[in-house]
N, C-alpha and C. Protein backbone atom coordinates (compact mmCIF):
# COMPACT_ATOMS: atom_id res chain seq x y z
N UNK A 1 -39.29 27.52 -23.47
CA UNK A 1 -40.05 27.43 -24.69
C UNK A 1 -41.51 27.75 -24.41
N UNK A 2 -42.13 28.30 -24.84
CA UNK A 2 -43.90 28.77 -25.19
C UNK A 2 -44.51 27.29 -25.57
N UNK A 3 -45.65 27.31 -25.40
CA UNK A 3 -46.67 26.88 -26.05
C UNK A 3 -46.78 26.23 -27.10
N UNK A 4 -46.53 27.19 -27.82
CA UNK A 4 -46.29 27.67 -29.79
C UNK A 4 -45.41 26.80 -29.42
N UNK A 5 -43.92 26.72 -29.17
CA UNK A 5 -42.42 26.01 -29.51
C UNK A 5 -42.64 24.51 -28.99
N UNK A 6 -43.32 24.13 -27.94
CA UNK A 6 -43.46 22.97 -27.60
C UNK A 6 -44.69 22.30 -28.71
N UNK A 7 -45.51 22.91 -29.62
CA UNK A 7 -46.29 22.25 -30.31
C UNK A 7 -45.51 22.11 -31.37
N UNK A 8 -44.99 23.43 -31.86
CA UNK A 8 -44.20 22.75 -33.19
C UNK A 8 -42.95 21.95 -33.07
N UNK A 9 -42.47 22.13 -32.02
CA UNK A 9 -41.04 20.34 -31.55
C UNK A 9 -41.91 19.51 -32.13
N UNK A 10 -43.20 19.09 -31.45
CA UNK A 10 -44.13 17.81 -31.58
C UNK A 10 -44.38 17.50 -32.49
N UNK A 11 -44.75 18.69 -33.40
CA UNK A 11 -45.01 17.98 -35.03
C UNK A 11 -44.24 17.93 -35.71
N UNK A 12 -43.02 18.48 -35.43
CA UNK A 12 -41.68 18.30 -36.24
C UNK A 12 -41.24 16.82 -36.24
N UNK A 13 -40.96 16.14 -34.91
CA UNK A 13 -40.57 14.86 -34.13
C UNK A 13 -41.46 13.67 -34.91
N UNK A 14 -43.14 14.28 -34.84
CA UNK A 14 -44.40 13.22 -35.44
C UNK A 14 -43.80 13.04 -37.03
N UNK A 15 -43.69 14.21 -37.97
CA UNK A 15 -43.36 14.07 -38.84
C UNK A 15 -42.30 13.48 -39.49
N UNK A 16 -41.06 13.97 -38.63
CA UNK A 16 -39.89 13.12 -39.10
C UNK A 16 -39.95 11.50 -39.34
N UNK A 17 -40.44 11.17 -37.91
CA UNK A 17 -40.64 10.11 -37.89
C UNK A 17 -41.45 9.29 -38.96
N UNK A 18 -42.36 9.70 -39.31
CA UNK A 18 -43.10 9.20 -40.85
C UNK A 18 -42.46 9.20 -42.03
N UNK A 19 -41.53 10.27 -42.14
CA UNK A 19 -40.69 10.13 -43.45
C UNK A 19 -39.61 9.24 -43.10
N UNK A 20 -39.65 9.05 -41.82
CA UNK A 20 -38.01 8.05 -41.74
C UNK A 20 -38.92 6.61 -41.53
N UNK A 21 -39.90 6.52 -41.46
CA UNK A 21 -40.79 5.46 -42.29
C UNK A 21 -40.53 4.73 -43.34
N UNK A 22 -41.02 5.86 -44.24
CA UNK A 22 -41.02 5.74 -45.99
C UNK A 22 -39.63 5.47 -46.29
N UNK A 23 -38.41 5.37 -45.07
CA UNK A 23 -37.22 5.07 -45.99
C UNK A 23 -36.90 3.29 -45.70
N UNK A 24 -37.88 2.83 -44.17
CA UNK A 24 -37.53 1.01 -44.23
C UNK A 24 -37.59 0.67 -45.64
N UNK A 25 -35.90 0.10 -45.93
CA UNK A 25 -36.27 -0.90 -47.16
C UNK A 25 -35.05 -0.49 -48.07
N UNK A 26 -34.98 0.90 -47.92
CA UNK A 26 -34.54 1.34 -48.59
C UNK A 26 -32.79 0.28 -48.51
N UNK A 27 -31.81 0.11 -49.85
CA UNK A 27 -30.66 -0.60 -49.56
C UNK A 27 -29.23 0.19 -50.65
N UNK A 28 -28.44 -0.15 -49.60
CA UNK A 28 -26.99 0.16 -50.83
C UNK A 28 -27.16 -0.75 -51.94
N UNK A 29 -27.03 -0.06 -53.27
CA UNK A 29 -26.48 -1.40 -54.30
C UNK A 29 -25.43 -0.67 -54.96
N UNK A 30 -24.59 -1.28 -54.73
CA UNK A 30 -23.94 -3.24 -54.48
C UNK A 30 -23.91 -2.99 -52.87
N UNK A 31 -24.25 -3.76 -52.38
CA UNK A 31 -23.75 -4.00 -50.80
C UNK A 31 -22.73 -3.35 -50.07
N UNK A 32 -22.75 -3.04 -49.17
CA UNK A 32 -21.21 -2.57 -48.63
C UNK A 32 -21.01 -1.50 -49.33
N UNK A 33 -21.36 -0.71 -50.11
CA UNK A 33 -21.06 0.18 -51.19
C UNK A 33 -21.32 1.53 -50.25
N UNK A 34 -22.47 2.03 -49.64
CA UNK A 34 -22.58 3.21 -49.51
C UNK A 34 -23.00 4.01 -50.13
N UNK A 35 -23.64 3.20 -51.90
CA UNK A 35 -23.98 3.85 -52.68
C UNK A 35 -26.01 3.81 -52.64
N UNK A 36 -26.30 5.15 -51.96
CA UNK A 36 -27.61 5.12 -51.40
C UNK A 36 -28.30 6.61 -52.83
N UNK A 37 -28.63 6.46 -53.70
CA UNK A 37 -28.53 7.98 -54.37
C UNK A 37 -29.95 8.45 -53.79
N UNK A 38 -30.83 7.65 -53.13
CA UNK A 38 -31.88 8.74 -52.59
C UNK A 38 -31.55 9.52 -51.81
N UNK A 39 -30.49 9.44 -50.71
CA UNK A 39 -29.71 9.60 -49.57
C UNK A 39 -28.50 10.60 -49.87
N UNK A 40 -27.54 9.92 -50.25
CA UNK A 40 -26.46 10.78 -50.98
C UNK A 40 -26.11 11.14 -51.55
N UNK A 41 -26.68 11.12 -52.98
CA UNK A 41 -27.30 12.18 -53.99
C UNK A 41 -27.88 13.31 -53.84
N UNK A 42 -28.82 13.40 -52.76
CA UNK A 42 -29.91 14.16 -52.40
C UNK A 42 -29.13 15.05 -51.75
N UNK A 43 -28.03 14.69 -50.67
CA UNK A 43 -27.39 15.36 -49.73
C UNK A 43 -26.67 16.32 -50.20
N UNK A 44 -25.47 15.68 -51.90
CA UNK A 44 -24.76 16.64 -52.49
C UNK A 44 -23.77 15.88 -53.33
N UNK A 45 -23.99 14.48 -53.27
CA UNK A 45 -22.96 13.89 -53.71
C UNK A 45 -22.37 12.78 -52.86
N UNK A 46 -21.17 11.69 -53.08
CA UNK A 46 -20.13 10.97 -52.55
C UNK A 46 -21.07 9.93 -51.83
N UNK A 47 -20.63 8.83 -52.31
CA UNK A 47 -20.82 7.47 -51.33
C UNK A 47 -20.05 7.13 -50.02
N UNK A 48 -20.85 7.98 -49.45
CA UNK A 48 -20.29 7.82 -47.65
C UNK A 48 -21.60 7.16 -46.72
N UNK A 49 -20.72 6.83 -45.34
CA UNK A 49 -21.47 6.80 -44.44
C UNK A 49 -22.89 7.77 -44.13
N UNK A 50 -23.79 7.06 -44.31
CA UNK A 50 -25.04 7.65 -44.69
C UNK A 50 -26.45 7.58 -43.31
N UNK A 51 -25.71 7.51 -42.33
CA UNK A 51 -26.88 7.08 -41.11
C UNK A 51 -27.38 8.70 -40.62
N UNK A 52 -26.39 9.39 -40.51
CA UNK A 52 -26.73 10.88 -40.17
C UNK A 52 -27.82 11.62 -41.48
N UNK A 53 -26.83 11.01 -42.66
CA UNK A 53 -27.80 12.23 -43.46
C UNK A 53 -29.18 11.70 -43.67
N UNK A 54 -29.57 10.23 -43.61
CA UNK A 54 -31.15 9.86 -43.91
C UNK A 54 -31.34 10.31 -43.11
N UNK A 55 -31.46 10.52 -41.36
CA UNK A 55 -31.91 11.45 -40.61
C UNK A 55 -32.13 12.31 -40.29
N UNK A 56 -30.85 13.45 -41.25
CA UNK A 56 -31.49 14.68 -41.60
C UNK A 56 -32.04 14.89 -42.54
N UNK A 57 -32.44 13.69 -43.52
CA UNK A 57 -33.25 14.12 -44.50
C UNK A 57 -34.35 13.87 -44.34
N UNK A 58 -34.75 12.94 -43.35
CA UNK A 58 -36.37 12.95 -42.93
C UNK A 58 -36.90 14.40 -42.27
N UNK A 59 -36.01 14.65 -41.38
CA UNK A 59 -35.92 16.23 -40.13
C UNK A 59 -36.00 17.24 -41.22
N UNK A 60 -35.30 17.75 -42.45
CA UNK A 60 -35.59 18.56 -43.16
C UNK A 60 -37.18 18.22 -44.03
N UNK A 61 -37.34 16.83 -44.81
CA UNK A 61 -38.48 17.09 -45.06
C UNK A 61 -39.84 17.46 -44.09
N UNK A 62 -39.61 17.22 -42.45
CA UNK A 62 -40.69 17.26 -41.75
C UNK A 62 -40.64 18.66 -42.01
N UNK A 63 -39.78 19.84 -42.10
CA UNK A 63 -39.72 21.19 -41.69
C UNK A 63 -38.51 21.19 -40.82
N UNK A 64 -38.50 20.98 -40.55
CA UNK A 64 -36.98 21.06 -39.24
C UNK A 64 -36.18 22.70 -39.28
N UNK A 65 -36.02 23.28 -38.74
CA UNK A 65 -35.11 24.54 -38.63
C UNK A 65 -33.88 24.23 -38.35
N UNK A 66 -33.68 22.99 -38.04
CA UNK A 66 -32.21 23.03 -37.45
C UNK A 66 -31.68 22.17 -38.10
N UNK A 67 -31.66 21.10 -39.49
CA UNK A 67 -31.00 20.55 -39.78
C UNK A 67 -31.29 21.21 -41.81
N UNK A 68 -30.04 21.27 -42.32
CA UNK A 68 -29.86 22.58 -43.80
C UNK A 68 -29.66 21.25 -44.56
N UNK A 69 -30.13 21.18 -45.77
CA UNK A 69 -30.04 19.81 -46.99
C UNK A 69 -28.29 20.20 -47.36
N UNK A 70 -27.23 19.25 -47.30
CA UNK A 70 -25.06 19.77 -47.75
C UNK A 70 -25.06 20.15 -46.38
N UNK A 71 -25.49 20.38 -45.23
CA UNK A 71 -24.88 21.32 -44.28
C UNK A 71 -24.69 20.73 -43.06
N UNK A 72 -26.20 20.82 -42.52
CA UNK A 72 -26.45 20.41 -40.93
C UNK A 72 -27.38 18.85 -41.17
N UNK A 73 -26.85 17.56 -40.65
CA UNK A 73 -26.07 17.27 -40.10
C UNK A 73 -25.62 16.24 -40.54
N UNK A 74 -24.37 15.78 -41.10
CA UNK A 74 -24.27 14.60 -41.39
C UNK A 74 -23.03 14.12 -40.76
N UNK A 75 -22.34 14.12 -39.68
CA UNK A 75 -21.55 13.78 -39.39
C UNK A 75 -21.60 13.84 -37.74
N UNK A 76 -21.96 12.72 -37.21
CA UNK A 76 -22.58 12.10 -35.79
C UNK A 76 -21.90 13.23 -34.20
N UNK A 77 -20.97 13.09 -34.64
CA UNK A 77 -19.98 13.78 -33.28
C UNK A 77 -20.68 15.89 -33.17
N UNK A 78 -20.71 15.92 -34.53
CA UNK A 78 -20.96 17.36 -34.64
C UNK A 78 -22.67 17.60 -34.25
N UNK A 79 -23.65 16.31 -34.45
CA UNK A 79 -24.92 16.45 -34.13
C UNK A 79 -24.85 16.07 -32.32
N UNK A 80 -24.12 15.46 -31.34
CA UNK A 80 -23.53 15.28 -30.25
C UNK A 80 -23.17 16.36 -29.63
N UNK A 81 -22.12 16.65 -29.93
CA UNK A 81 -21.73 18.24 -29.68
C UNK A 81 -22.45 19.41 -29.71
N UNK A 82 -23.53 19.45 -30.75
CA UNK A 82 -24.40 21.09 -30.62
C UNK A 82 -25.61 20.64 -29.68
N UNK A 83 -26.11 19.27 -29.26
CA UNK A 83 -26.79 19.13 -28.64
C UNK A 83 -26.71 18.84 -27.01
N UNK A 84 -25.37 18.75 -26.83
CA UNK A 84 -24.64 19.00 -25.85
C UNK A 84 -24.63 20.54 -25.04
N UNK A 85 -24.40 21.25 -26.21
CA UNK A 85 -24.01 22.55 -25.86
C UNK A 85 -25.58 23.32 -26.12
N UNK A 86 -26.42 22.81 -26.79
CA UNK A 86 -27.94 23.36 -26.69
C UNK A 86 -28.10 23.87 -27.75
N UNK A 87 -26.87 23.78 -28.88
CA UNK A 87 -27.42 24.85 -29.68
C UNK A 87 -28.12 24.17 -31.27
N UNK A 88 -28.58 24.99 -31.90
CA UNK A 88 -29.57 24.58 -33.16
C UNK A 88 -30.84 24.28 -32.89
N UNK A 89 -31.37 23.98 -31.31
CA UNK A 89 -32.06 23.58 -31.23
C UNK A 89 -32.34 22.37 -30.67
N UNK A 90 -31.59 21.89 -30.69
CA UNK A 90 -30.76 20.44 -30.32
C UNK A 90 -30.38 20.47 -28.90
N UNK A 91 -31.02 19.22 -28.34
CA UNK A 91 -30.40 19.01 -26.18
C UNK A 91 -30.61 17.48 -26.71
N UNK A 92 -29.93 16.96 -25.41
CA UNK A 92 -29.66 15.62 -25.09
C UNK A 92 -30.85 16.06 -23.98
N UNK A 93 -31.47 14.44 -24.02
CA UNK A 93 -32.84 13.95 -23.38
C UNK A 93 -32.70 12.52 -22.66
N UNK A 94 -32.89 12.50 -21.65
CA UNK A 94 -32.57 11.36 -20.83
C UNK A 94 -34.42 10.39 -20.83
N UNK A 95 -35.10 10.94 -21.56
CA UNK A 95 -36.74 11.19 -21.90
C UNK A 95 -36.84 10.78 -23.27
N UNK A 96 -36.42 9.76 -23.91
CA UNK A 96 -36.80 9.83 -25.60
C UNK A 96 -37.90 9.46 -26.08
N UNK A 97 -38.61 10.84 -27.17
CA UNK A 97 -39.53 10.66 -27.37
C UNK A 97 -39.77 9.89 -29.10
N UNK A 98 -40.88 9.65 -29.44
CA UNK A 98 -40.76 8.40 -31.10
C UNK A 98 -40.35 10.13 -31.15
N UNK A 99 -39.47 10.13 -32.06
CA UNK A 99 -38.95 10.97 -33.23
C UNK A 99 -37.18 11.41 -32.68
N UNK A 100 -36.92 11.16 -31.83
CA UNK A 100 -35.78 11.88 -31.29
C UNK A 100 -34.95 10.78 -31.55
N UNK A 101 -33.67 11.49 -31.74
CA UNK A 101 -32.57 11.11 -32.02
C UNK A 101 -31.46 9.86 -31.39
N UNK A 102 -31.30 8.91 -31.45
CA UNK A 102 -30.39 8.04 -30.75
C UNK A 102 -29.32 7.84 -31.65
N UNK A 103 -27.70 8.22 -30.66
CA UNK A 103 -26.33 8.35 -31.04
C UNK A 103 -25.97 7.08 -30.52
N UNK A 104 -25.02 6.54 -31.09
CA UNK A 104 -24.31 5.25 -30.61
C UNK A 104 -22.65 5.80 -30.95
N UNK A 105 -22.02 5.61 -29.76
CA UNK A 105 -20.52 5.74 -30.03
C UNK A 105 -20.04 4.32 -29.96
N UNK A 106 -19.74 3.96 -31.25
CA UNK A 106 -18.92 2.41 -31.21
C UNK A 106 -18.07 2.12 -30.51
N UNK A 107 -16.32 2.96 -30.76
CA UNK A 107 -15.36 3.15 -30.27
C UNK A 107 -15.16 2.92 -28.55
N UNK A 108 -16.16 3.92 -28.04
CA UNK A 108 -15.88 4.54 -26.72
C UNK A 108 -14.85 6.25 -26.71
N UNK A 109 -15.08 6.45 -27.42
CA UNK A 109 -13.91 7.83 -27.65
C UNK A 109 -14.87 9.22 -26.71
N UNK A 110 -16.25 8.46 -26.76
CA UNK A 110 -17.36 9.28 -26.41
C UNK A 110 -18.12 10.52 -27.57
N UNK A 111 -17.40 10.16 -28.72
CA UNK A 111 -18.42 11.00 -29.92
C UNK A 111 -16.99 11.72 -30.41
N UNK A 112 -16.00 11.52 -29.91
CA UNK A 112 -14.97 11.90 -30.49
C UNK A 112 -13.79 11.53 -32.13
N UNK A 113 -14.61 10.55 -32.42
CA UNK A 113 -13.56 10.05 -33.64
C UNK A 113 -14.98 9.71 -34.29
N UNK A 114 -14.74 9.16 -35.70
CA UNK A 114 -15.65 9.17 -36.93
C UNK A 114 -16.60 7.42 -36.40
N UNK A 115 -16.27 6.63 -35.41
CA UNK A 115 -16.86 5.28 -35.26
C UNK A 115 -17.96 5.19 -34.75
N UNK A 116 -19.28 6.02 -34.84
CA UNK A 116 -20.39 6.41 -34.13
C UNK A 116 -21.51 6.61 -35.17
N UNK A 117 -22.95 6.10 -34.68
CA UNK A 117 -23.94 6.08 -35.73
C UNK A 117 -25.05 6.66 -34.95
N UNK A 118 -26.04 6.97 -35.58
CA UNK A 118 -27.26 7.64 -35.48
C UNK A 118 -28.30 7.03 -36.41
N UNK A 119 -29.37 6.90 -35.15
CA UNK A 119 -30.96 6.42 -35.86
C UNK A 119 -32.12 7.07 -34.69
N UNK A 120 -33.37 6.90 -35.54
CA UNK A 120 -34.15 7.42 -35.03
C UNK A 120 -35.14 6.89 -33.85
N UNK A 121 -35.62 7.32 -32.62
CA UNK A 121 -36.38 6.36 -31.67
C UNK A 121 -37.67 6.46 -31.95
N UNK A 122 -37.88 5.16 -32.32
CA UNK A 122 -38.99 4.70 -32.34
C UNK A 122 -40.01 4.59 -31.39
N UNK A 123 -39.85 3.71 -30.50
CA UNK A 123 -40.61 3.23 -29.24
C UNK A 123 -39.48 2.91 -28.32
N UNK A 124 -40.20 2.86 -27.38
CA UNK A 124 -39.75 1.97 -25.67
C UNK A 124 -39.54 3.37 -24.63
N UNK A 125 -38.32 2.56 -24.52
CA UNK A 125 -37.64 3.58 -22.72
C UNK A 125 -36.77 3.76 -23.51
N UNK A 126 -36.03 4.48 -22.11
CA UNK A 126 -34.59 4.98 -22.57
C UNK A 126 -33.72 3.89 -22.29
N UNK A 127 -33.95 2.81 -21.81
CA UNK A 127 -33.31 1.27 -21.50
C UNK A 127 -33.35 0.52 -22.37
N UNK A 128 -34.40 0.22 -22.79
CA UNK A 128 -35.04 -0.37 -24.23
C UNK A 128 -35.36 0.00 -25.27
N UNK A 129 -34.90 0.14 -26.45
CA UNK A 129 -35.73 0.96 -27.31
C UNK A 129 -35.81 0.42 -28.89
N UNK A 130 -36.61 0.98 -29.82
CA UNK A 130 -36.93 0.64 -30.99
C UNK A 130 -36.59 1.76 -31.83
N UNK A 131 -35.69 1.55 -32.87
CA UNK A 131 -35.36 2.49 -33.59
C UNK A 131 -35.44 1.92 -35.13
N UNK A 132 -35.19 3.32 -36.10
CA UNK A 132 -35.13 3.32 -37.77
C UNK A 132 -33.88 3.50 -37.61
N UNK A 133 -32.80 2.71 -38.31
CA UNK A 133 -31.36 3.07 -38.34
C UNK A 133 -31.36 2.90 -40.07
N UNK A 134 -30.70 4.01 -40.58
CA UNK A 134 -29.83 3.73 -41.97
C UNK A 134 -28.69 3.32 -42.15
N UNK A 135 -27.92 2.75 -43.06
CA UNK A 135 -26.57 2.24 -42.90
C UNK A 135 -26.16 1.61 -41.84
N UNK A 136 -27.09 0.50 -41.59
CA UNK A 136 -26.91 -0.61 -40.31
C UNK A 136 -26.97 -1.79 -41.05
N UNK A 137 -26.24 -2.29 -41.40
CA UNK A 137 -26.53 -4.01 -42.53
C UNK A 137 -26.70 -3.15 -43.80
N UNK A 138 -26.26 -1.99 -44.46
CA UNK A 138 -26.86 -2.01 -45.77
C UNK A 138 -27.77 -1.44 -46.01
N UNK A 139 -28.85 -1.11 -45.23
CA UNK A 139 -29.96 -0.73 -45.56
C UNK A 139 -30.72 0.02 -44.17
N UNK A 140 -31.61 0.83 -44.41
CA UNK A 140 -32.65 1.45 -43.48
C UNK A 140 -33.72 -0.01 -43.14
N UNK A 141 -33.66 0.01 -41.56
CA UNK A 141 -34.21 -0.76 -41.07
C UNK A 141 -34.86 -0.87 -39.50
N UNK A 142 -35.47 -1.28 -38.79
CA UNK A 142 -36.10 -1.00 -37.21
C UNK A 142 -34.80 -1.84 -36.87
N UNK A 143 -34.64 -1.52 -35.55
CA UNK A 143 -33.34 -2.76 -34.82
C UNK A 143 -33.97 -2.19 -33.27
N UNK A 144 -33.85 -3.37 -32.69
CA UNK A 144 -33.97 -3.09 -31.17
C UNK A 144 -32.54 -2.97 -30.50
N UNK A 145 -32.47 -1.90 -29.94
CA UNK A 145 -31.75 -1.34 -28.60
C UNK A 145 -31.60 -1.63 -27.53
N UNK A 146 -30.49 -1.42 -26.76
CA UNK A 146 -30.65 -1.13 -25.32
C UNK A 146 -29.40 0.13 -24.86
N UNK A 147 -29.60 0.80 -23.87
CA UNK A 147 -28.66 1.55 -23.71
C UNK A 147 -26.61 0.82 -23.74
N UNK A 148 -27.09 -0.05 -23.41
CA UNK A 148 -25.85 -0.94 -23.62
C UNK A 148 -25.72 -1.57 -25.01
N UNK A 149 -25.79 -1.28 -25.92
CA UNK A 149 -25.66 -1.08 -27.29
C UNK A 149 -24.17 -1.08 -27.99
N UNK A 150 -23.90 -0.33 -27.14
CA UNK A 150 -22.37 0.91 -27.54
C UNK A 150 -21.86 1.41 -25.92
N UNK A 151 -20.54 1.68 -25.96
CA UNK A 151 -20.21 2.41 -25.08
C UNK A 151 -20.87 3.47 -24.21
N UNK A 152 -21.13 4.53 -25.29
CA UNK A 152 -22.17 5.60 -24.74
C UNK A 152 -22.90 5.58 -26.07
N UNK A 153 -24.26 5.89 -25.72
CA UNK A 153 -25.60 6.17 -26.13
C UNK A 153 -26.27 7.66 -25.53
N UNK A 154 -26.72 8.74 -26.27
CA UNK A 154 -27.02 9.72 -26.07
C UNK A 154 -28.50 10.17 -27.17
N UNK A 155 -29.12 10.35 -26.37
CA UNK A 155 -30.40 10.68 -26.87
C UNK A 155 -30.79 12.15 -27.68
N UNK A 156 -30.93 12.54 -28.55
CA UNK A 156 -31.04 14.00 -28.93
C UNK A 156 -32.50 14.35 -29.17
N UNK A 157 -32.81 15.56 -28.73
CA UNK A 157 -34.13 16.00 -28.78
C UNK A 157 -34.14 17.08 -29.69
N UNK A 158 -35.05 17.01 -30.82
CA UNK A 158 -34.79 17.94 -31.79
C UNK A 158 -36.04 18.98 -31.20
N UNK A 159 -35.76 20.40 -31.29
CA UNK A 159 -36.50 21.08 -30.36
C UNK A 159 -37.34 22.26 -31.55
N UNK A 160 -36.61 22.53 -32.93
CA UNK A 160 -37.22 23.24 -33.78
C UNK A 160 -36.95 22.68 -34.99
């Protein structure tokens, strides 16, 4: 990456992170519902699991190139997988910086079945950390971390 590409990662990452700010607070009503319409309305529709798409909807409002409003990314294993493989823009970071991505695989399947969530890093290490999670209790909220969280934990670095 240039210069140029490592400044705009940075303000992409700074930015996200501020709009995934403006969403603490935000809650399902009725509870348990899934019914988020800033969130899944916005996305395209359907009361689903909603932790991926508030995260790409902060990443698209920062500017983001790599995550599309219906498209890219709302479904955890598939944001795992391209960042695995490098592509969109997207690597796994053993380095998390405030704006980058933290995956939690519930299961243990390793990102393979639908039981896996995504929120954003806030602060700490990669041992410790502080994140914005959506659809964690209901609502967008900070929760403290540790890599032992979940089975596997994988860090994503959004790169454009």
């Amino acid at each position: 990456m240039t210069g140029d590409d490592v400044k705009y990662a940075q303000r992409v990452l700074t930015k996200a992170l501020a709009e995934m700010e403006k969403f603490v607070g935000l809650k399902e009503e009725p509870p348990r519902s899934n019914h988020v319409p800033e969130i899944n309305s916005w996305w395209g529709g359907g009361d689903v699991a909603w932790c991926a798409r508030i995260v790409s909807k902060a990443y698209i409002l920062a500017g983001s190139r790599a995550f599309v409003r219906g498209r890219n990314y709302e479904y955890v294993p598939t944001l795992v997988g391209d960042a695995r493989a490098g592509r969109n823009g997207l690597t796994v970071t053993l380095n998390p910086q405030p704006g980058d991505l933290v995956c939690f695989d519930w299961d243990g399947t390793n990102f393979h079945t639908g039981k896996n969530h995504v929120g954003m890093f806030k602060s700490g290490t990669a041992g410790r950390f502080k994140t914005i999670q959506g659809n964690f209790g209901d609502c967008c909220d900070y929760q403290n971390r540790t890599t032992g969280s979940a089975p596997h934990v994988v860090f994503v670095h959004v790169g454009k």
